[in-house]
C-alpha atoms as a PDB file:
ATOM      1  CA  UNK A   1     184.714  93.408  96.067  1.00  0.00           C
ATOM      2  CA  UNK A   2     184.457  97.176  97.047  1.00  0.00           C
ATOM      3  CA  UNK A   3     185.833  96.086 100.704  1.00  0.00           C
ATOM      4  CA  UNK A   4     188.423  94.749  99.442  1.00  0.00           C
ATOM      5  CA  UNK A   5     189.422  97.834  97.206  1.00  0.00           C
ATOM      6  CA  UNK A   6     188.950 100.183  99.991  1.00  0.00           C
ATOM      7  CA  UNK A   7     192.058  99.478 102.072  1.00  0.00           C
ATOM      8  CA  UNK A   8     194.348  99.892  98.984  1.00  0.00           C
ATOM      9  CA  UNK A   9     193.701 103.493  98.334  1.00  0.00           C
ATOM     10  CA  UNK A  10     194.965 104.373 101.860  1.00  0.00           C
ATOM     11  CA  UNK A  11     198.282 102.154 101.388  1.00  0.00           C
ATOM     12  CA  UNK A  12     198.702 103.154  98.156  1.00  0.00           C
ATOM     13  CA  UNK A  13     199.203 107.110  98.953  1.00  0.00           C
ATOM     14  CA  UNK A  14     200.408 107.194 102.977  1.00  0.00           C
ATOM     15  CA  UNK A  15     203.432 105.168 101.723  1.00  0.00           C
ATOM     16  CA  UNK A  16     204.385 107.582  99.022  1.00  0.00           C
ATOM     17  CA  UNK A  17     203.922 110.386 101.278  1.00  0.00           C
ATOM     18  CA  UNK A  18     205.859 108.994 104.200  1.00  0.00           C
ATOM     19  CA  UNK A  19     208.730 107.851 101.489  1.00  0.00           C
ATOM     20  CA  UNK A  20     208.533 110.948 100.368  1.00  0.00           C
ATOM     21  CA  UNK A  21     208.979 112.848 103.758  1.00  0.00           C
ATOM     22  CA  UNK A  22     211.863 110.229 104.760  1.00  0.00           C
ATOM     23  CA  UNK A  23     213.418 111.099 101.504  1.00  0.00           C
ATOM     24  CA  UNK A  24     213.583 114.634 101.713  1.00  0.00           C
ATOM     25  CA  UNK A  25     214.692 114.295 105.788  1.00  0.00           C
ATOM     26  CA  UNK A  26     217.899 112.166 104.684  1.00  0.00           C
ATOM     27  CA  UNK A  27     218.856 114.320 101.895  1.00  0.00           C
ATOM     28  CA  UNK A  28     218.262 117.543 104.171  1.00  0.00           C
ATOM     29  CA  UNK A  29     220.343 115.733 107.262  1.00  0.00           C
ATOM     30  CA  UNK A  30     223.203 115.366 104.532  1.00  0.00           C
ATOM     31  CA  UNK A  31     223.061 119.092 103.510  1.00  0.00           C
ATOM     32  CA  UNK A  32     222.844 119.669 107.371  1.00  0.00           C
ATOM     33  CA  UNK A  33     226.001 117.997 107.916  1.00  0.00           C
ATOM     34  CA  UNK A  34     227.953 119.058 104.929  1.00  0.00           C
ATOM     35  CA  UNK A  35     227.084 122.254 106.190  1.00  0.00           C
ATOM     36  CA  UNK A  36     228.164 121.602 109.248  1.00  0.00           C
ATOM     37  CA  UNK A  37     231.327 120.570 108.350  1.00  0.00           C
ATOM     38  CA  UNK A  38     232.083 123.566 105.893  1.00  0.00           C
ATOM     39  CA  UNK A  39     231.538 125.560 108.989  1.00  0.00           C
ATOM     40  CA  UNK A  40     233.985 123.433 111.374  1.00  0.00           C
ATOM     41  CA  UNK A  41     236.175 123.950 108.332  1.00  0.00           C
ATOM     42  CA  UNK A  42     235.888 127.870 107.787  1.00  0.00           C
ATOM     43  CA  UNK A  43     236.046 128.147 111.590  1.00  0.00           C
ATOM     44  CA  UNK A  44     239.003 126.080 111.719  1.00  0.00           C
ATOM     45  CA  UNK A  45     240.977 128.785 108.937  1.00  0.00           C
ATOM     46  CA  UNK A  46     239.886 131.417 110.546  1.00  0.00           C
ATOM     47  CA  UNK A  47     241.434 130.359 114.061  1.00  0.00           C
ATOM     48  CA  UNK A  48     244.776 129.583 111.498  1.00  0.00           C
ATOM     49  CA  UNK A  49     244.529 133.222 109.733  1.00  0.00           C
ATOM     50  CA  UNK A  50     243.792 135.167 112.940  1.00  0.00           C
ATOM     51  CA  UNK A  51     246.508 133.269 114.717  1.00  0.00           C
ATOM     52  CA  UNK A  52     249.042 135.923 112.255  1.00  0.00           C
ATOM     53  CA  UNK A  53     250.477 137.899 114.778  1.00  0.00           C
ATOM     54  CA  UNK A  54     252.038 141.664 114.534  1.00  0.00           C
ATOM     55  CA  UNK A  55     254.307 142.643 116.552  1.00  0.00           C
ATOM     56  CA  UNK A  56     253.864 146.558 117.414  1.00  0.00           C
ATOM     57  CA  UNK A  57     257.764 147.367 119.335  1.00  0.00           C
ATOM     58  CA  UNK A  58     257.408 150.446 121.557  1.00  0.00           C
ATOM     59  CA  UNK A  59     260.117 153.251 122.339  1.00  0.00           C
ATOM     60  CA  UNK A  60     262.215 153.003 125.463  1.00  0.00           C
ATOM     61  CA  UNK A  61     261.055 156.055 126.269  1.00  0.00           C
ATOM     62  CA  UNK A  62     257.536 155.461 125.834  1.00  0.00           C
ATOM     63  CA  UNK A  63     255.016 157.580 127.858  1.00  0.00           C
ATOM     64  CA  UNK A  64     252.379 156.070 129.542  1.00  0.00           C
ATOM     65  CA  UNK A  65     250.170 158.232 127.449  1.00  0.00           C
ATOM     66  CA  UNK A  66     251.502 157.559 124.339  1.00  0.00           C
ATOM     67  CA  UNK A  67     251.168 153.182 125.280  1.00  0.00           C
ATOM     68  CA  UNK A  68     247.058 154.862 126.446  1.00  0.00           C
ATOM     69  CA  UNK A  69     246.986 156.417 122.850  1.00  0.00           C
ATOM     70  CA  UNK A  70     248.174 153.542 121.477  1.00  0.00           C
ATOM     71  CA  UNK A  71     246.152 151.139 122.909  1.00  0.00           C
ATOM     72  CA  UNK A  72     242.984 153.243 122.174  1.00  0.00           C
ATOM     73  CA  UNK A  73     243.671 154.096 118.335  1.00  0.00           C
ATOM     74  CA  UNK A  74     244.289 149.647 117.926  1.00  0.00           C
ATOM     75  CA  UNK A  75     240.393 149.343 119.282  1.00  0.00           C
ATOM     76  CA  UNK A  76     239.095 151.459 117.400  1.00  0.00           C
ATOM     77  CA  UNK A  77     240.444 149.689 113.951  1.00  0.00           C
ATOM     78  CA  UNK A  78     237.909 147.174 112.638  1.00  0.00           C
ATOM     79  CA  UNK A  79     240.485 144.823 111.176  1.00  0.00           C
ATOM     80  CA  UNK A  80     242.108 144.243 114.570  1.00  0.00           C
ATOM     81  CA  UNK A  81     240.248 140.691 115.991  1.00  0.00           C
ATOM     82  CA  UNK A  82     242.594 140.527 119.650  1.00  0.00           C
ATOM     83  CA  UNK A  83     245.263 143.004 120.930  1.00  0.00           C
ATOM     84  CA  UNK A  84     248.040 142.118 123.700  1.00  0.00           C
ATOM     85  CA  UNK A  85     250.077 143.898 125.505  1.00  0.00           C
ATOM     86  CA  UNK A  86     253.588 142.232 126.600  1.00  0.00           C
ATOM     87  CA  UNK A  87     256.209 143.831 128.813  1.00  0.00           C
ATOM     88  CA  UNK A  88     259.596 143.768 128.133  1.00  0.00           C
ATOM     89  CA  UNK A  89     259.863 141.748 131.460  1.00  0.00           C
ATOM     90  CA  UNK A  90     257.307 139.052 130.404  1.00  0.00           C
ATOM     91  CA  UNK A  91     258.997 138.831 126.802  1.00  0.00           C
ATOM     92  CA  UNK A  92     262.646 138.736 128.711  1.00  0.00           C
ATOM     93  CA  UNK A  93     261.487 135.433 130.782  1.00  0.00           C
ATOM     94  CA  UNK A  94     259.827 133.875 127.799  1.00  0.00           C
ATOM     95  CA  UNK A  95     262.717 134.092 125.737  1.00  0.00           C
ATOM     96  CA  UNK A  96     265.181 132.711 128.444  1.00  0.00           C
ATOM     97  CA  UNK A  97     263.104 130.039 129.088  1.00  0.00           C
ATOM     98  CA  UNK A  98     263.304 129.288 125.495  1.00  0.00           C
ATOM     99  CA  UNK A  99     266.870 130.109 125.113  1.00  0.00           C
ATOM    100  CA  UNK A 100     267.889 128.086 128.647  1.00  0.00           C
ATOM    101  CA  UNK A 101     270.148 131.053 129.735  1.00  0.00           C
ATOM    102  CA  UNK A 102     269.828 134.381 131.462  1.00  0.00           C
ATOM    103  CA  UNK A 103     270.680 136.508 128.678  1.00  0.00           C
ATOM    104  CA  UNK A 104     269.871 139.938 131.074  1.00  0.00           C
ATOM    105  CA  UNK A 105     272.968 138.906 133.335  1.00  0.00           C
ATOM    106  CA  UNK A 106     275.458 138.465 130.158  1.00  0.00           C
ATOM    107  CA  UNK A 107     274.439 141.580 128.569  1.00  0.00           C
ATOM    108  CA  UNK A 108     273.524 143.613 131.900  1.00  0.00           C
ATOM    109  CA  UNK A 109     270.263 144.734 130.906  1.00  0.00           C
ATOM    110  CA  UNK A 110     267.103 144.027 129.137  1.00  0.00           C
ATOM    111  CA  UNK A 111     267.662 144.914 125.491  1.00  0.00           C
ATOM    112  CA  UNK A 112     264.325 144.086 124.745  1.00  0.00           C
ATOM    113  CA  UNK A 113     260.756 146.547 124.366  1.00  0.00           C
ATOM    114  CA  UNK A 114     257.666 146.951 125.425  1.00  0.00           C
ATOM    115  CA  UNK A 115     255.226 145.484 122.849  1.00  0.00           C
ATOM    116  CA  UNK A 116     251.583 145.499 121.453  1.00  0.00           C
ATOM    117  CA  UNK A 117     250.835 141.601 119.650  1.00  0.00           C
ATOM    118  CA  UNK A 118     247.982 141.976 117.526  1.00  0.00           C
ATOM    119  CA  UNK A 119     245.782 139.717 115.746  1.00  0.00           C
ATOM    120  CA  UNK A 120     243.868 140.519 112.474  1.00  0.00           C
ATOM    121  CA  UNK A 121     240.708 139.598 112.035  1.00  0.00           C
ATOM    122  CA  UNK A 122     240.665 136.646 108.983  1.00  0.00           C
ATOM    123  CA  UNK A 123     238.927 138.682 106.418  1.00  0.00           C
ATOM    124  CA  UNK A 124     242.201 141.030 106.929  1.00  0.00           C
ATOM    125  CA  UNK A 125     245.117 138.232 106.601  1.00  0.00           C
ATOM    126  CA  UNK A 126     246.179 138.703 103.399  1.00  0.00           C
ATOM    127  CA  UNK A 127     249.626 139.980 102.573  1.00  0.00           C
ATOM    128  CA  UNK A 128     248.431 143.366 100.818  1.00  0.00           C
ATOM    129  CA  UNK A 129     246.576 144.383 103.570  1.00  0.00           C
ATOM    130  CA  UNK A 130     249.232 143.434 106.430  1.00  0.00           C
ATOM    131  CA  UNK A 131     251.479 145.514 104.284  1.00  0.00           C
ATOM    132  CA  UNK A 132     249.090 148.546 104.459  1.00  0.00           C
ATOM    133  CA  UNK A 133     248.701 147.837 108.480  1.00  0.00           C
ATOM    134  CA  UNK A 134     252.228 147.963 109.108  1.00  0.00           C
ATOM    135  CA  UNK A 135     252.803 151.411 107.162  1.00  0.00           C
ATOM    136  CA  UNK A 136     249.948 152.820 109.403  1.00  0.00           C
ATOM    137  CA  UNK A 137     250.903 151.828 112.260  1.00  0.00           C
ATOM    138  CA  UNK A 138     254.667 152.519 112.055  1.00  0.00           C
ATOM    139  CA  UNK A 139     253.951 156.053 111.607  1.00  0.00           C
ATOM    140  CA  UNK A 140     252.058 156.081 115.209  1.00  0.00           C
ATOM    141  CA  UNK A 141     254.117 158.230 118.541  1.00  0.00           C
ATOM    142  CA  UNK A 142     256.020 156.093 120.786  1.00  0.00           C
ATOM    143  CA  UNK A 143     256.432 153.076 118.225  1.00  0.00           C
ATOM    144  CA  UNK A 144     259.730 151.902 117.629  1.00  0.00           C
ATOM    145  CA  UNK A 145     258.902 149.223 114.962  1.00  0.00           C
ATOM    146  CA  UNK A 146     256.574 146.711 113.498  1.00  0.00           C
ATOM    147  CA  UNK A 147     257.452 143.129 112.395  1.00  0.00           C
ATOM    148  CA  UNK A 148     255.463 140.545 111.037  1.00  0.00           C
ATOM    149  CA  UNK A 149     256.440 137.269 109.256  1.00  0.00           C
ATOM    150  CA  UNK A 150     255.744 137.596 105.588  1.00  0.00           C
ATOM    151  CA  UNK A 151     256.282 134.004 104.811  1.00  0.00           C
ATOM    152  CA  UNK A 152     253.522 132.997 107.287  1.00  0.00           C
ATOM    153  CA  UNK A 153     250.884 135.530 105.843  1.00  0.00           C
ATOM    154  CA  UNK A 154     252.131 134.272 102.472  1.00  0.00           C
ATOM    155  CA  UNK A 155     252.126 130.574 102.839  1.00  0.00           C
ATOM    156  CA  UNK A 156     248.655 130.924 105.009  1.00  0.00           C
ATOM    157  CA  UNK A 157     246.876 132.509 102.355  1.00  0.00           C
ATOM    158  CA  UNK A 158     248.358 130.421  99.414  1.00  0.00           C
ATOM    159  CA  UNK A 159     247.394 127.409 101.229  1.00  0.00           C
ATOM    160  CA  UNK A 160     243.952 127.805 102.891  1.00  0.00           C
ATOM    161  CA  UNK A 161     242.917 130.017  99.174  1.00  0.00           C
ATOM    162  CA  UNK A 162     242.421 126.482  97.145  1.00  0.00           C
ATOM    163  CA  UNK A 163     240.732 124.784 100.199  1.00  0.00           C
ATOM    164  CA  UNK A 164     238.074 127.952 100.559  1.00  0.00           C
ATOM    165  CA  UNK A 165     237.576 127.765  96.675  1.00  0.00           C
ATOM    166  CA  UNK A 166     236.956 123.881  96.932  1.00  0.00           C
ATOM    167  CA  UNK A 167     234.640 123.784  99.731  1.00  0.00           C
ATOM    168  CA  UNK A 168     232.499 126.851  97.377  1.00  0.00           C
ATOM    169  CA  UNK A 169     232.595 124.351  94.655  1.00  0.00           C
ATOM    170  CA  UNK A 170     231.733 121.247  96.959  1.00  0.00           C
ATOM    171  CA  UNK A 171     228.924 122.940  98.460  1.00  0.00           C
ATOM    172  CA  UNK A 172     227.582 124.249  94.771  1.00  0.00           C
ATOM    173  CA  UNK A 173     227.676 120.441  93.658  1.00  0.00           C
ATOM    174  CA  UNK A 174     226.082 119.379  96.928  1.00  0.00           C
ATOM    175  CA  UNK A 175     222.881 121.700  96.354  1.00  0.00           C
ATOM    176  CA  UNK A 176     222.258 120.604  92.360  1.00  0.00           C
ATOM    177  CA  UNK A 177     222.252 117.536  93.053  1.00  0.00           C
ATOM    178  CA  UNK A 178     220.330 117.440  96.643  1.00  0.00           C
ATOM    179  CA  UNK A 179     218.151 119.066  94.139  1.00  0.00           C
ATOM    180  CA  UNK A 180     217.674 116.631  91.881  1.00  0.00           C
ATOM    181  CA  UNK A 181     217.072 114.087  94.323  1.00  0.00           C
ATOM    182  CA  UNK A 182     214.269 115.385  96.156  1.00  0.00           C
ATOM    183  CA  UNK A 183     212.705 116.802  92.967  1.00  0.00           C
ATOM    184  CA  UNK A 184     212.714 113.140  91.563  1.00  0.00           C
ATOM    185  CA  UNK A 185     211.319 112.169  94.621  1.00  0.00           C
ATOM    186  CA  UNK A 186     208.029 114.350  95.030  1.00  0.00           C
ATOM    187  CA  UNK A 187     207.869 113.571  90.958  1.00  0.00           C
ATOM    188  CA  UNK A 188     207.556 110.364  91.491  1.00  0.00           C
ATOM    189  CA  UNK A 189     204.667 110.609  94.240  1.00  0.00           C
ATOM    190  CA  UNK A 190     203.110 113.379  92.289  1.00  0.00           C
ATOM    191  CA  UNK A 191     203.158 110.730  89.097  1.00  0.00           C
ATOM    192  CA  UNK A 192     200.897 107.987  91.510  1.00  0.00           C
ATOM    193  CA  UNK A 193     198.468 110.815  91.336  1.00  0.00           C
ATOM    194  CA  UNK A 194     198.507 111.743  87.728  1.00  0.00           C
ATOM    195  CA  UNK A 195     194.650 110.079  87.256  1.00  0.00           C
ATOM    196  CA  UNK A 196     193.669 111.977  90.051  1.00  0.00           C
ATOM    197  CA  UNK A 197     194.604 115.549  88.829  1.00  0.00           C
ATOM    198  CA  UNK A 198     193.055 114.387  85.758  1.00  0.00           C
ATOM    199  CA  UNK A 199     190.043 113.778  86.271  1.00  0.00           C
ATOM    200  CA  UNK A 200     189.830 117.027  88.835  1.00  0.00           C
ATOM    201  CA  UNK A 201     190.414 118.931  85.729  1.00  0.00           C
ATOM    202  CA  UNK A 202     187.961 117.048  83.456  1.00  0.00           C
ATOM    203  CA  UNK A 203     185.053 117.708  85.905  1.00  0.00           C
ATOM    204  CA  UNK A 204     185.776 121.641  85.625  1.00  0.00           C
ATOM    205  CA  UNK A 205     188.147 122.297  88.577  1.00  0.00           C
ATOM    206  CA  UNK A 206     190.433 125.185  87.761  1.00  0.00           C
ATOM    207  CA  UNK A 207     194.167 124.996  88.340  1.00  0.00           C
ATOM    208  CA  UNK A 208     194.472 127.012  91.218  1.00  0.00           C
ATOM    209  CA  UNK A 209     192.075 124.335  92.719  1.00  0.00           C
ATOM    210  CA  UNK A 210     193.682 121.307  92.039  1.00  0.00           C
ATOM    211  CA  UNK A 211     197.154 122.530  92.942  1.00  0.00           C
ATOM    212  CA  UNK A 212     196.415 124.038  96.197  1.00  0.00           C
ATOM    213  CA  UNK A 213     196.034 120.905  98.203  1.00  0.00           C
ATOM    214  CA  UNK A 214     199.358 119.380  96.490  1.00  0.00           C
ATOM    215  CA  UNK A 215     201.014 122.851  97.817  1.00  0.00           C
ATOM    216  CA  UNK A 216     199.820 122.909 100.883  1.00  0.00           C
ATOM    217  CA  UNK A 217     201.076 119.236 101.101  1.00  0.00           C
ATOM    218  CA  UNK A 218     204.082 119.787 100.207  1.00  0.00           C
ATOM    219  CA  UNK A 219     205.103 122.363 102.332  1.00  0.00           C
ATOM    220  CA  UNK A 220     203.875 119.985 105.350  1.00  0.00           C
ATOM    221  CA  UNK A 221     206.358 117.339 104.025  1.00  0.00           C
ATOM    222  CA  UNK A 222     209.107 119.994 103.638  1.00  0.00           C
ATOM    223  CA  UNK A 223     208.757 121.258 107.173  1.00  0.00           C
ATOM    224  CA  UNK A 224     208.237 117.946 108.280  1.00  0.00           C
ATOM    225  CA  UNK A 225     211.144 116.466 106.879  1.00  0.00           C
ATOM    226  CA  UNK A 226     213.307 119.535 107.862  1.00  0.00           C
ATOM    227  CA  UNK A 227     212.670 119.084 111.232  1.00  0.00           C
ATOM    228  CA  UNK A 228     213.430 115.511 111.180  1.00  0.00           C
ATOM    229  CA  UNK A 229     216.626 116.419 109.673  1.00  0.00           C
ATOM    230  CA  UNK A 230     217.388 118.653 112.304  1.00  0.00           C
ATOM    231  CA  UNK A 231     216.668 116.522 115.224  1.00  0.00           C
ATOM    232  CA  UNK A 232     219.129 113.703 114.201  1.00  0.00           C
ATOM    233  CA  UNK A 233     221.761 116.535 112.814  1.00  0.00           C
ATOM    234  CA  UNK A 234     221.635 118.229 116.727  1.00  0.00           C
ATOM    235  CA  UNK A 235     222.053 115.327 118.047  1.00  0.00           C
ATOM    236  CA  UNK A 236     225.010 114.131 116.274  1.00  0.00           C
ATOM    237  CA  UNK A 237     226.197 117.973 116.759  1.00  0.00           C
ATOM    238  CA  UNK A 238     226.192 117.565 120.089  1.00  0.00           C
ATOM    239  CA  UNK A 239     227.831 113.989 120.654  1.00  0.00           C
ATOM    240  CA  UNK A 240     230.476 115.409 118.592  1.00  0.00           C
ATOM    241  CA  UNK A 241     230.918 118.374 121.033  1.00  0.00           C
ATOM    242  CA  UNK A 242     230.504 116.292 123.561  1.00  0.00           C
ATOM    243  CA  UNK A 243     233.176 113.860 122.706  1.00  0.00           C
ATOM    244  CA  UNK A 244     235.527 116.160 121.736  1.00  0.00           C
ATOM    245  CA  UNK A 245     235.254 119.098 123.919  1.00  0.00           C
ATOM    246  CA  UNK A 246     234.167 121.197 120.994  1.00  0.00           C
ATOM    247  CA  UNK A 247     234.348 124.720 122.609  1.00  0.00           C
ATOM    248  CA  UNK A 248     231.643 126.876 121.145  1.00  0.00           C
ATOM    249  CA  UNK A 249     230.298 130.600 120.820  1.00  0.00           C
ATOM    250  CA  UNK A 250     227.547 132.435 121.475  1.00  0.00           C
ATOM    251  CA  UNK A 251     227.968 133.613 117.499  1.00  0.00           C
ATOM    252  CA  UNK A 252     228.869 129.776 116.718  1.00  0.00           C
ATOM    253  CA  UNK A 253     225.179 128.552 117.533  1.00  0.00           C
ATOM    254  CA  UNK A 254     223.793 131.660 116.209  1.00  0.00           C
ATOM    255  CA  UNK A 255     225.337 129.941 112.329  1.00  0.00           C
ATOM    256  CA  UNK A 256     223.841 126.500 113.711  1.00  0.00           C
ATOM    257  CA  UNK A 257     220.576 128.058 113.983  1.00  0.00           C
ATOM    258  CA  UNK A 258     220.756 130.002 110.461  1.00  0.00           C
ATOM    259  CA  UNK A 259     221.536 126.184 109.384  1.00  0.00           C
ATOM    260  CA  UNK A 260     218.778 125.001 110.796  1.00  0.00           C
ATOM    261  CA  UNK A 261     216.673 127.840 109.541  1.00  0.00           C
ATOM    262  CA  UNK A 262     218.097 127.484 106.414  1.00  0.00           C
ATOM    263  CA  UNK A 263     217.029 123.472 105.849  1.00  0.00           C
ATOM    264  CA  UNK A 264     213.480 124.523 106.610  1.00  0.00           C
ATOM    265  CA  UNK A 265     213.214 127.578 104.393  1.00  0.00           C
ATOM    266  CA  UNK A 266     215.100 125.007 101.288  1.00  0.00           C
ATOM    267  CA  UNK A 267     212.892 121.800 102.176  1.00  0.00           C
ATOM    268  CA  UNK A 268     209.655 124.377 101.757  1.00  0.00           C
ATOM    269  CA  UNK A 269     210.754 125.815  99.061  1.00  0.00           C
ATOM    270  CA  UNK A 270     211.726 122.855  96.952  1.00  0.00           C
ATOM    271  CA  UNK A 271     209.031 120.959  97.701  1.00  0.00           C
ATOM    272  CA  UNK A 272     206.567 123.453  96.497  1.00  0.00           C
ATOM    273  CA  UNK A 273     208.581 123.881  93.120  1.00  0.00           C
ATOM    274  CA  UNK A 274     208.920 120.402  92.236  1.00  0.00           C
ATOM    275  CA  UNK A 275     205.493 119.980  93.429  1.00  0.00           C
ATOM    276  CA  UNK A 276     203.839 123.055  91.269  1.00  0.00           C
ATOM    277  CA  UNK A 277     206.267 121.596  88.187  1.00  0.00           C
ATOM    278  CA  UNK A 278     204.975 118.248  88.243  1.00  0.00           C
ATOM    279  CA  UNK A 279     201.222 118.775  88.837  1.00  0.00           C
ATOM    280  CA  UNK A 280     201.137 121.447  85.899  1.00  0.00           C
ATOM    281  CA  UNK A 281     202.927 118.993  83.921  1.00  0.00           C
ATOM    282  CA  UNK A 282     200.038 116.237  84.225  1.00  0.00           C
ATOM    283  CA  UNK A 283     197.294 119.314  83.466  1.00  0.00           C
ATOM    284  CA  UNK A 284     199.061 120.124  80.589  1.00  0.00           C
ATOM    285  CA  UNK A 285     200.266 116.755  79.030  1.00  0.00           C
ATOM    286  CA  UNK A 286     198.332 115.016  76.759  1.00  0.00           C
ATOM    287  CA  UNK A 287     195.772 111.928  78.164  1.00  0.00           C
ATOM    288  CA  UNK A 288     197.195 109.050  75.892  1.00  0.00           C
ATOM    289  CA  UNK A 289     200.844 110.273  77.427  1.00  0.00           C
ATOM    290  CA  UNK A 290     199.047 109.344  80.915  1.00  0.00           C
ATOM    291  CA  UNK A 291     199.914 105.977  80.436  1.00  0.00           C
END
């Protein structure tokens, strides 16, 4: 009769364990790719805010000098993300090819000016700050004016403000409730071991004792099932960049790393919480509440 007892204890706990490390893994790949996509997302408004241009008009009588000073006082300005400079010649052809006439032959010259485009950085797009750009930089030597569309800072941030607000929400929602999950998961597997943690506290081990090996096991499981998660989430990652010609950054798998990073650090620590809270809970409870 003992024989046949002896395999059970074995495929009693390495099944709760594994279900618990597959658990945590799909929960952790969902995170993962929600995160993922907030990120494709964010990316995606940035390219839309940055793509603001502001047009910076120079003097006909510009000096070389003053386009050098120019030039040099735009690098230096933290909210600038791209600068361009565009001759009056290249601006002349592009709007004649856009206009389907030589307009330099009608009026006998080139009524147009030499021109810095810049692009703000997105943390800069907003309309109050564009305002404050302009005021600067119409005061600089050698500029003749600065121009900007204020319905296409205006619209931009109206429009991309409720999408940045619901993907904050989305991703606070997405956390509770992975959570939840994975803390009713390692409950559950710490509950198949409720006897056990009673009776190592009825034969006098302290509770530093009995909750150590729980700990330590549940910070295997976390990084365990975090790197699970990240395997399958890289490879989907890179199908998708694959597929779609996805260019990316140096900086852009610098944030795919913190993500990865990130699903480690949360599977440990979540797993040692709900662990700690659950196996205190069973040294505390009463023994009739057991069963």
């Amino acid at each position: 009769m003992s024989e046949d007892l002896e395999p059970k204890i074995p495929k009693k706990r390495k099944p709760n364990f594994i279900y618990a490390i597959i658990s945590i893994a799909m929960i952790l790949f969902i995170i993962g790719l929600f995160s993922f996509g907030v990120f494709t997302v964010q990316k995606e408004i940035n390219k839309i805010k940055e793509g603001i241009e502001i047009d910076l008009n120079l003097k006909a009588d510009v000096s070389e000098e003053q386009k050098t000073a120019i030039a040099a006082y735009l690098k230096k300005q933290n909210y600038v993300s791209k600068i361009t400079f565009k001759s009056k010649d290249v601006a002349a052809e592009q709007f004649e090819r856009e206009l389907g006439q030589n307009f330099r032959e009608i009026l006998g010259e080139n009524p147009l000016y030499d021109a810095y485009i810049i692009n703000l950085k997105a943390d800069y797009s907003n309309p109050d700050f564009v305002k404050d750009v302009k005021s600067a930089l119409v005061g600089l030597s050698g500029v003749q004016e600065v121009f900007y569309s204020d319905m296409a800072v205006s619209t931009t941030g109206a429009t991309l403000k409720p999408i940045t607000v619901g993907i904050v929400i989305l991703s606070i929602i997405m956390l509770i409730v992975a959570f939840l999950i994975i803390d009713n998961t390692i409950r559950l597997m710490m509950y198949s071991q409720r006897f056990t943690i009673r009776s190592m506290q009825l034969i006098g081990a302290n509770e530093w004792f009995i909750i150590k090996p729980y700990i330590i096991k549940s910070i295997v499981s976390g990084v365990i099932s975090a790197m699970i998660a990240i395997v399958v989430l890289a490879g989907l990652i890179y199908l998708t960049i694959y597929k779609f010609s996805i260019e990316f950054t140096g900086q852009d798998f610098v944030t795919l790393s913190l993500i990865a990073v990130s699903l480690i650090i949360f599977g440990i620590l979540i797993s040692i919480t709900s662990t700690y809270l659950a196996v205190n809970k069973y040294l505390k409870i009463k023994l009739d509440e057991l069963y």
